[in-house]
Structure formats: C-alpha cells, structure tokens
C-alpha atoms as a PDB file:
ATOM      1  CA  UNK A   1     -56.859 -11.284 -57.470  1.00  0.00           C
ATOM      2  CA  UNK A   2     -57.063  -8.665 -55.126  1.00  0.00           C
ATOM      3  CA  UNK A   3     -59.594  -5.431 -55.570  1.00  0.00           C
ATOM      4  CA  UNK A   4     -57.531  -2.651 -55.060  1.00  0.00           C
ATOM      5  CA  UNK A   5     -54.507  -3.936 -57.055  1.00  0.00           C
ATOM      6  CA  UNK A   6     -56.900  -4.120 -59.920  1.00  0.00           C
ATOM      7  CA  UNK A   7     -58.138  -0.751 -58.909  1.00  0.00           C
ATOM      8  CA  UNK A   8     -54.983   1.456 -58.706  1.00  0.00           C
ATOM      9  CA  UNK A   9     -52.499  -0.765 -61.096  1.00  0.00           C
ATOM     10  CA  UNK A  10     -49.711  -3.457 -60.654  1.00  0.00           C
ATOM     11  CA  UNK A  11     -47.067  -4.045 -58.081  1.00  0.00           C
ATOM     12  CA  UNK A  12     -44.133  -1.013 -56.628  1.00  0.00           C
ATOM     13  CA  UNK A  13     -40.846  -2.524 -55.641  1.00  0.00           C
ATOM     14  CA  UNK A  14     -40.555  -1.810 -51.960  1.00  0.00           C
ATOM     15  CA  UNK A  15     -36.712  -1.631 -53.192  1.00  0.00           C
ATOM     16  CA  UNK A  16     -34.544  -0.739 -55.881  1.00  0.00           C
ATOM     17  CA  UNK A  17     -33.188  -3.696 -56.452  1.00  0.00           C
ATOM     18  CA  UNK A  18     -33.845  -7.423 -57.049  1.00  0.00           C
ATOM     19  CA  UNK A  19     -31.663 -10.089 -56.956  1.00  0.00           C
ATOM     20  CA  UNK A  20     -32.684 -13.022 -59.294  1.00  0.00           C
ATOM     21  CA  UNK A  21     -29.958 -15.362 -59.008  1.00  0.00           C
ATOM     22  CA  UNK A  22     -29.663 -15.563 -55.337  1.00  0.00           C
ATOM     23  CA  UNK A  23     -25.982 -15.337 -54.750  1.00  0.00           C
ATOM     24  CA  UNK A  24     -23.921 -12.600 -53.356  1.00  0.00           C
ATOM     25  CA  UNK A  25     -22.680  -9.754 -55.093  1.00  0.00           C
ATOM     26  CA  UNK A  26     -19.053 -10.385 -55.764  1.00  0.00           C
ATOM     27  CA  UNK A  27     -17.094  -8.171 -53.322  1.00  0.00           C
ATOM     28  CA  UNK A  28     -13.609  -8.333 -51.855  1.00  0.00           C
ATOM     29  CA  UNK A  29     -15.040  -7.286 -48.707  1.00  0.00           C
ATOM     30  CA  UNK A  30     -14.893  -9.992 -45.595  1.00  0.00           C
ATOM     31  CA  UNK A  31     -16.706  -9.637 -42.303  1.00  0.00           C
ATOM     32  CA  UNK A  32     -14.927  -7.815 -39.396  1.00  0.00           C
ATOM     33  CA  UNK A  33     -13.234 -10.624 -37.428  1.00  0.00           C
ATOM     34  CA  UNK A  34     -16.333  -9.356 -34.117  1.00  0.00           C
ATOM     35  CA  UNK A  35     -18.769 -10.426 -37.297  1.00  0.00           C
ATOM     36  CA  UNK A  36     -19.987 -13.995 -37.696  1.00  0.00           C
ATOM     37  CA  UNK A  37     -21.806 -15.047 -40.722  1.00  0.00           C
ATOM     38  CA  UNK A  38     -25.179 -15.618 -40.090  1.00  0.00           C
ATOM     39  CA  UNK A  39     -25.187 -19.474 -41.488  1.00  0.00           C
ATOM     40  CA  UNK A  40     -27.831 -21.657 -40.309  1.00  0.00           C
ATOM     41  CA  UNK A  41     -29.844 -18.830 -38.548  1.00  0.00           C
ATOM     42  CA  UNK A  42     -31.962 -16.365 -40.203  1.00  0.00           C
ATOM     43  CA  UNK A  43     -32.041 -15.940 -43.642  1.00  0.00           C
ATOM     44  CA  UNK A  44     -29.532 -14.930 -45.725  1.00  0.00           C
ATOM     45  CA  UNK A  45     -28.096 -11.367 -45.695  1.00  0.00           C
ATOM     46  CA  UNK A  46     -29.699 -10.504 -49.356  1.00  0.00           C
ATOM     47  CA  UNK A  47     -32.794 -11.718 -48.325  1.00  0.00           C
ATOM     48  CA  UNK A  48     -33.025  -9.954 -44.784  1.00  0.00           C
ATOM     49  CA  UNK A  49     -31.924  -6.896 -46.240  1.00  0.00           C
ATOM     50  CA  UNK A  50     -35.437  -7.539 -48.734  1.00  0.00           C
ATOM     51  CA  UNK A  51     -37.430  -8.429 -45.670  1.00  0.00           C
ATOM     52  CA  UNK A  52     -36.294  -5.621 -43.706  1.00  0.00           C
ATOM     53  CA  UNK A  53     -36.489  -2.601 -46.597  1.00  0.00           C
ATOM     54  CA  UNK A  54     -40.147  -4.071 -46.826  1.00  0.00           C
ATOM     55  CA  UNK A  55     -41.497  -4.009 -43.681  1.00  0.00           C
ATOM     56  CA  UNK A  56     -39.656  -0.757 -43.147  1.00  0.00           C
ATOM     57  CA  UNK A  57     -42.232   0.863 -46.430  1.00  0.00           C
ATOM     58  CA  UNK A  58     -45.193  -1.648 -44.983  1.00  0.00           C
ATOM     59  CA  UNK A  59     -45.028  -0.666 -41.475  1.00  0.00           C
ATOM     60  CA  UNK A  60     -46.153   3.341 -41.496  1.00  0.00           C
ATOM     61  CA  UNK A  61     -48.803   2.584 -43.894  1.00  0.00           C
ATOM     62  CA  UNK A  62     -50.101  -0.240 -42.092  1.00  0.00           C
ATOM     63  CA  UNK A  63     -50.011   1.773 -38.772  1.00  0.00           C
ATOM     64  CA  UNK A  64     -51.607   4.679 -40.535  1.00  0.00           C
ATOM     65  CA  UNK A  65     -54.594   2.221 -42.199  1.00  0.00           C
ATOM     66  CA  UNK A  66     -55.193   0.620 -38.349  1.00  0.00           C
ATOM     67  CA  UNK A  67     -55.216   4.062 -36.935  1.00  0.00           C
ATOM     68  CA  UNK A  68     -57.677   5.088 -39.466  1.00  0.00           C
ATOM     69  CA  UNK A  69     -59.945   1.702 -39.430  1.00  0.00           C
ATOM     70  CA  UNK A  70     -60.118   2.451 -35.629  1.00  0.00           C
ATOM     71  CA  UNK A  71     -61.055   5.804 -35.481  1.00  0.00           C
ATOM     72  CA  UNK A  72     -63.815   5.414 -37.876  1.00  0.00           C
ATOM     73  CA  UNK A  73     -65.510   2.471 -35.980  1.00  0.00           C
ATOM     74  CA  UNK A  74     -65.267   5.121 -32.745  1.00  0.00           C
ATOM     75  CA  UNK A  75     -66.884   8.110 -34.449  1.00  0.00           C
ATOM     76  CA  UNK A  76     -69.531   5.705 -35.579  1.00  0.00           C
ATOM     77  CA  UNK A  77     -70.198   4.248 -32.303  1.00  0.00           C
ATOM     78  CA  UNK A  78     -69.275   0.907 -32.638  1.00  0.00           C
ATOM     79  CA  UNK A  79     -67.292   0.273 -29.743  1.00  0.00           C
ATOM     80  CA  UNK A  80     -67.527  -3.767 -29.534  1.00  0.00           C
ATOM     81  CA  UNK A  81     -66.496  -5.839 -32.611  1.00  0.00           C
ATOM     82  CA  UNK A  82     -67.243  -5.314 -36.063  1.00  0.00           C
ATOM     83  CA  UNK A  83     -70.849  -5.194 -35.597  1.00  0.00           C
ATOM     84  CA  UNK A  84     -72.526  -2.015 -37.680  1.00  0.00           C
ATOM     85  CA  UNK A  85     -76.058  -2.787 -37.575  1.00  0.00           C
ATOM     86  CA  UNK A  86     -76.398  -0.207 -35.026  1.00  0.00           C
ATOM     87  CA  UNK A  87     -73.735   2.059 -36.771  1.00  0.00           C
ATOM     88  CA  UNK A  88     -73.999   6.030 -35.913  1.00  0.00           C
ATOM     89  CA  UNK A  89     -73.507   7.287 -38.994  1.00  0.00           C
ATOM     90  CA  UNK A  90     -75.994   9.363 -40.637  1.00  0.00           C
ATOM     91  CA  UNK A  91     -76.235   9.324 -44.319  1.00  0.00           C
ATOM     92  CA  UNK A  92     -72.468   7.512 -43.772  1.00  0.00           C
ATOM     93  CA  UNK A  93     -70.053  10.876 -44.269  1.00  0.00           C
ATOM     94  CA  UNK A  94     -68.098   8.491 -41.004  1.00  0.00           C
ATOM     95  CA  UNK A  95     -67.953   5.717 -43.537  1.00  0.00           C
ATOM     96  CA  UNK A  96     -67.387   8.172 -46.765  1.00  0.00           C
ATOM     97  CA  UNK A  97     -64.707  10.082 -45.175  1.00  0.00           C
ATOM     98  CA  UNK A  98     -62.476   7.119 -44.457  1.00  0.00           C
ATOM     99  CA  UNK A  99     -62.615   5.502 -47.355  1.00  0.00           C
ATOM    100  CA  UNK A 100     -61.570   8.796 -48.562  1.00  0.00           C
ATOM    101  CA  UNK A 101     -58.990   9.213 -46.290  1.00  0.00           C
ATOM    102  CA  UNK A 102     -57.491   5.708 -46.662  1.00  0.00           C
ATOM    103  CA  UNK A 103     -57.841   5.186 -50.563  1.00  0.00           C
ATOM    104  CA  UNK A 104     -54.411   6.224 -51.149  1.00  0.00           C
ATOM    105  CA  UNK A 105     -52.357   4.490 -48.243  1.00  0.00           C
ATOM    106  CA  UNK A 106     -54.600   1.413 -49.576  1.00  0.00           C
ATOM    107  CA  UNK A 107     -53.236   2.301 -52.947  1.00  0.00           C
ATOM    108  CA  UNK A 108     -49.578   2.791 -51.815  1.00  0.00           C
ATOM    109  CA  UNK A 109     -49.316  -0.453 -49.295  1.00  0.00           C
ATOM    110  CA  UNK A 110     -51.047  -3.098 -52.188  1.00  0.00           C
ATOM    111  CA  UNK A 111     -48.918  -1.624 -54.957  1.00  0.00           C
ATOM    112  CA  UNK A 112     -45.389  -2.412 -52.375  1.00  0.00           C
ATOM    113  CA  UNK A 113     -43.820  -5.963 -53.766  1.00  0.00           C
ATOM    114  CA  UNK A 114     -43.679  -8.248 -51.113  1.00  0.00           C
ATOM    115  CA  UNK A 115     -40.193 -10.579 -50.974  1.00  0.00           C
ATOM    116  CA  UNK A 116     -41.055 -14.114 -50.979  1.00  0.00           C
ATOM    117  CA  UNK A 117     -41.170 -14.579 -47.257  1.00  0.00           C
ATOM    118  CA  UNK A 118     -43.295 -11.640 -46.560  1.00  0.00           C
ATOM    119  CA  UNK A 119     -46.157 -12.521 -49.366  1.00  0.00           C
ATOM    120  CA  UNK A 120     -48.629 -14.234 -46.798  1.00  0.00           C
ATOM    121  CA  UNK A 121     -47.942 -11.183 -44.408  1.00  0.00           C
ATOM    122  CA  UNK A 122     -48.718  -8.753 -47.496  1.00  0.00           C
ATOM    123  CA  UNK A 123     -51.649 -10.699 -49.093  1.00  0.00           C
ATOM    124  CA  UNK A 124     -53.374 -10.905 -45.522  1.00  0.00           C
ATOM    125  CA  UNK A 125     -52.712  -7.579 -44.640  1.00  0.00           C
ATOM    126  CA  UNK A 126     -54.111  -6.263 -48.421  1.00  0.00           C
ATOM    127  CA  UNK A 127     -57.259  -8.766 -48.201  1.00  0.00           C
ATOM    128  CA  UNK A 128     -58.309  -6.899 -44.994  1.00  0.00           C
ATOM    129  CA  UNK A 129     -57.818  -3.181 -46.186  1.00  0.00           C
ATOM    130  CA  UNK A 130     -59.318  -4.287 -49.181  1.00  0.00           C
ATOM    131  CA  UNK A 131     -62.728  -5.839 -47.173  1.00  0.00           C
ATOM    132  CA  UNK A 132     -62.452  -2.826 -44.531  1.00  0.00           C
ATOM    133  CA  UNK A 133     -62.489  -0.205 -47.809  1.00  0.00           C
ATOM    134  CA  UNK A 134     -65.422  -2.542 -49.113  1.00  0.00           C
ATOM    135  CA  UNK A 135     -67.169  -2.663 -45.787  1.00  0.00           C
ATOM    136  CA  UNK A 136     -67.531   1.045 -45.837  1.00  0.00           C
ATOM    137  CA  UNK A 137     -68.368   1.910 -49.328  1.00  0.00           C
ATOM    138  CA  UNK A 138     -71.091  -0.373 -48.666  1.00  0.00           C
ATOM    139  CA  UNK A 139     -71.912   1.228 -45.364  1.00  0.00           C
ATOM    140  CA  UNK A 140     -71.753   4.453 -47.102  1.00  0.00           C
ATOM    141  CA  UNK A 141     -73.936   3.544 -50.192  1.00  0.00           C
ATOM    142  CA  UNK A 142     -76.674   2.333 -48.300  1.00  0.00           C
ATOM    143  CA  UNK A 143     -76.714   5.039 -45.652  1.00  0.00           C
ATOM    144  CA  UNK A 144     -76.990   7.430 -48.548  1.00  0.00           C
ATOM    145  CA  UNK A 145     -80.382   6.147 -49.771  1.00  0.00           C
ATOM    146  CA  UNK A 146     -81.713   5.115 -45.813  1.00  0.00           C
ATOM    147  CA  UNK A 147     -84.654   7.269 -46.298  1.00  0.00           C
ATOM    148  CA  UNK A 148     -85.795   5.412 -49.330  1.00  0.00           C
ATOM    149  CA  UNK A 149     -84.904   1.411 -48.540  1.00  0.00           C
ATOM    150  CA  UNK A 150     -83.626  -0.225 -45.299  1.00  0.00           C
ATOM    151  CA  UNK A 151     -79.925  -0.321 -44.937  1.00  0.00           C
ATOM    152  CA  UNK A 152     -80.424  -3.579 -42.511  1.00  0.00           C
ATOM    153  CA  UNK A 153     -79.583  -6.180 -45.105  1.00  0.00           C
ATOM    154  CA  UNK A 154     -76.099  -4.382 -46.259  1.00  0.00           C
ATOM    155  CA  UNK A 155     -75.096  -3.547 -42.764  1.00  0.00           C
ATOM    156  CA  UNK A 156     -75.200  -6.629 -41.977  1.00  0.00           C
ATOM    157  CA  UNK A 157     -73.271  -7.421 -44.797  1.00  0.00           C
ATOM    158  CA  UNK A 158     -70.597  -5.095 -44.080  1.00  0.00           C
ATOM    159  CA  UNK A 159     -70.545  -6.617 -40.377  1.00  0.00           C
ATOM    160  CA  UNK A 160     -69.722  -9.696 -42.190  1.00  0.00           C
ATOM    161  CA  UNK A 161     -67.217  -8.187 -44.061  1.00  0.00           C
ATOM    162  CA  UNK A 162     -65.822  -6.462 -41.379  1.00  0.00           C
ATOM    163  CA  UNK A 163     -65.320  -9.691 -38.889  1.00  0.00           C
ATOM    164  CA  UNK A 164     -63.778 -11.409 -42.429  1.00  0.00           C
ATOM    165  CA  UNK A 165     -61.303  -8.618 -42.399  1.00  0.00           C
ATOM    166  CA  UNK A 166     -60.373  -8.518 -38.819  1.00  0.00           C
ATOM    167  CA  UNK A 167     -59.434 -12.179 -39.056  1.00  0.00           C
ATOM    168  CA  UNK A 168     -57.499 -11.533 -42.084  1.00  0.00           C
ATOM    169  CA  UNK A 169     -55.772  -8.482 -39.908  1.00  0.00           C
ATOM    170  CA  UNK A 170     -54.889 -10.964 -37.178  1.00  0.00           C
ATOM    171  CA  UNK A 171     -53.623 -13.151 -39.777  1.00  0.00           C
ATOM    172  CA  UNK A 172     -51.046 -10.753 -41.086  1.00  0.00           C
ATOM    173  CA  UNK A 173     -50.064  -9.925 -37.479  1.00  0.00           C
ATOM    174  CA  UNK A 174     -49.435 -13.977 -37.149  1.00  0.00           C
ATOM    175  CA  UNK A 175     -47.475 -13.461 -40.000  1.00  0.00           C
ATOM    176  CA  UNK A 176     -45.856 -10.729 -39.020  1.00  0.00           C
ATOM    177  CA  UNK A 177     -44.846 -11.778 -35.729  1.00  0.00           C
ATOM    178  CA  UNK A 178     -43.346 -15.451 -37.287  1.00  0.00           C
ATOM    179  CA  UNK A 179     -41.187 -12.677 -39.662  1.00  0.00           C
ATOM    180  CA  UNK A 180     -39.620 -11.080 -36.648  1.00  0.00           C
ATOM    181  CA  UNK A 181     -38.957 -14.243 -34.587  1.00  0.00           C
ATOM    182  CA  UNK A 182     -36.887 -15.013 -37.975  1.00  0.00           C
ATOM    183  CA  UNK A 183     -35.132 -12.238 -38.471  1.00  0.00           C
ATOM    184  CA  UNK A 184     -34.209 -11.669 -34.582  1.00  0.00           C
END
C-alpha cells in the first residue's frame, strides 16, 4: 500500500504487547476506592494504554518530520504554500539533503503499528511523509539535470504532490485531535 513500508519492510509494534482477546488480564487487584472505572467514557483501560504508548513513539518522530518538512521549504524559499515552481534550490542539495535527513524517521514512524483507533491518524500521517519524501526526490532529480531539460513540468508535479500531502497532514491532525478529545 504505502511506499515507504514497501521500502524499509513490515510493521514495528509501538509496544510489547498485544492483547487479542480483549479482556483484562486476570488480577486480584481492584481500583483505589478515589478511582472510578472509566465505563461509558473513553475507551477501555487496555486500549488507552495502546493509544497512549503509540502516540507517545508517534509524536517525536512526527514533530521531528514537520520540523524538517518546514525547514526545507524555508531554505528553498518557498515561503507561501506548497508551491515549488519558483523553488531556490540549485541543483536540489535543499531537496537532497532532507530526504536524506528524514529517510530514517520516515522509516521508523511507518514501520510503528498503529492500534485500531489510531490507524486513520497513522495512515494519514504516513501518506504525507511518504508524498513530502516523493515531492523532493522528484525536486531533487530534476534539479540535478536543469541544465540539460526544464525542471517546470516535475516541479509542478511536486507542487501537486506537496498540496496532496499537506491535506493528508491536516488530516492526521483531524485525527489526531478527535484521539485526544477521546482519551481526555
């Protein structure tokens, strides 16, 4: 389905553990009589104890990826939107070096396994890396050969890209911000 999960292999638990059947580990231990059992609000303790171990792996490398996405578009002088027609970036080492500098953390965040709830929050958020990374290796091919062919046609085409991805980004965010609301 997705590029880089084809690219760099199949799925890392976020977590140790997984719990197939869905019921609570047997334990004699009962809540503190201050502790109410979250019934009715939230999801259940296994599950937000999933949701929570995953966004605490997601969150750095997402954070790092943004950070990384933005200060590329800066050093190449795009400073409105995703448009890179106009991209300052000679021969593309802007574009070259983050794809180099993100391949891994791309690597690392597509490989986490995303519990159940979080899977529309993970694919969104790996669709975008995946069409930022492609946006730039693009970028960066045809900068490379500029002095022989136009690089118009794939700029524009990673522009494309590039909006594509930044909906997808604002997607996950949705997402992310509909996980929160439910586990707070």
């Amino acid at each position: 389905m997705s590029f880089l999960k084809g690219l760099f292999g199949g799925n890392k638990s976020a977590g140790s553990e997984k719990t197939g059947s869905g019921e609570k580990p047997a334990s004699s231990e009962k809540p503190a009589s201050s502790e109410k059992p979250s019934r009715g609000k939230g999801p259940p303790p296994e599950e937000r104890a999933m949701l929570e171990e995953y966004l605490a792996a997601a969150e750095p490398l997402l954070e790092r990826l943004d950070g990384e996405y933005r200060q590329w578009l800066e050093k190449a002088g795009v400073t409105a939107g995703t448009d890179v027609t106009a991209i300052n970036d000679p021969k593309g080492q802007h574009s070259g070096v983050f794809v180099w500098r993100t391949i891994e953390t791309e690597r690392n965040f597509t490989q986490l396994h995303a519990p159940p709830r979080a899977r529309r929050l993970h694919d969104a958020y790996c669709q975008s890396v995946e069409g930022r990374h492609q946006a730039a290796s693009m970028i960066y091919d045809a900068l490379q050969v500029a002095d022989i062919r136009s690089p118009q046609s794939h700029l524009q085409a990673a522009s494309q890209d590039l909006a594509h991805a930044e909906k997808l980004w604002k997607q996950g965010e949705q997402h992310r911000q509909d996980l929160d609301k439910l586990l707070h």
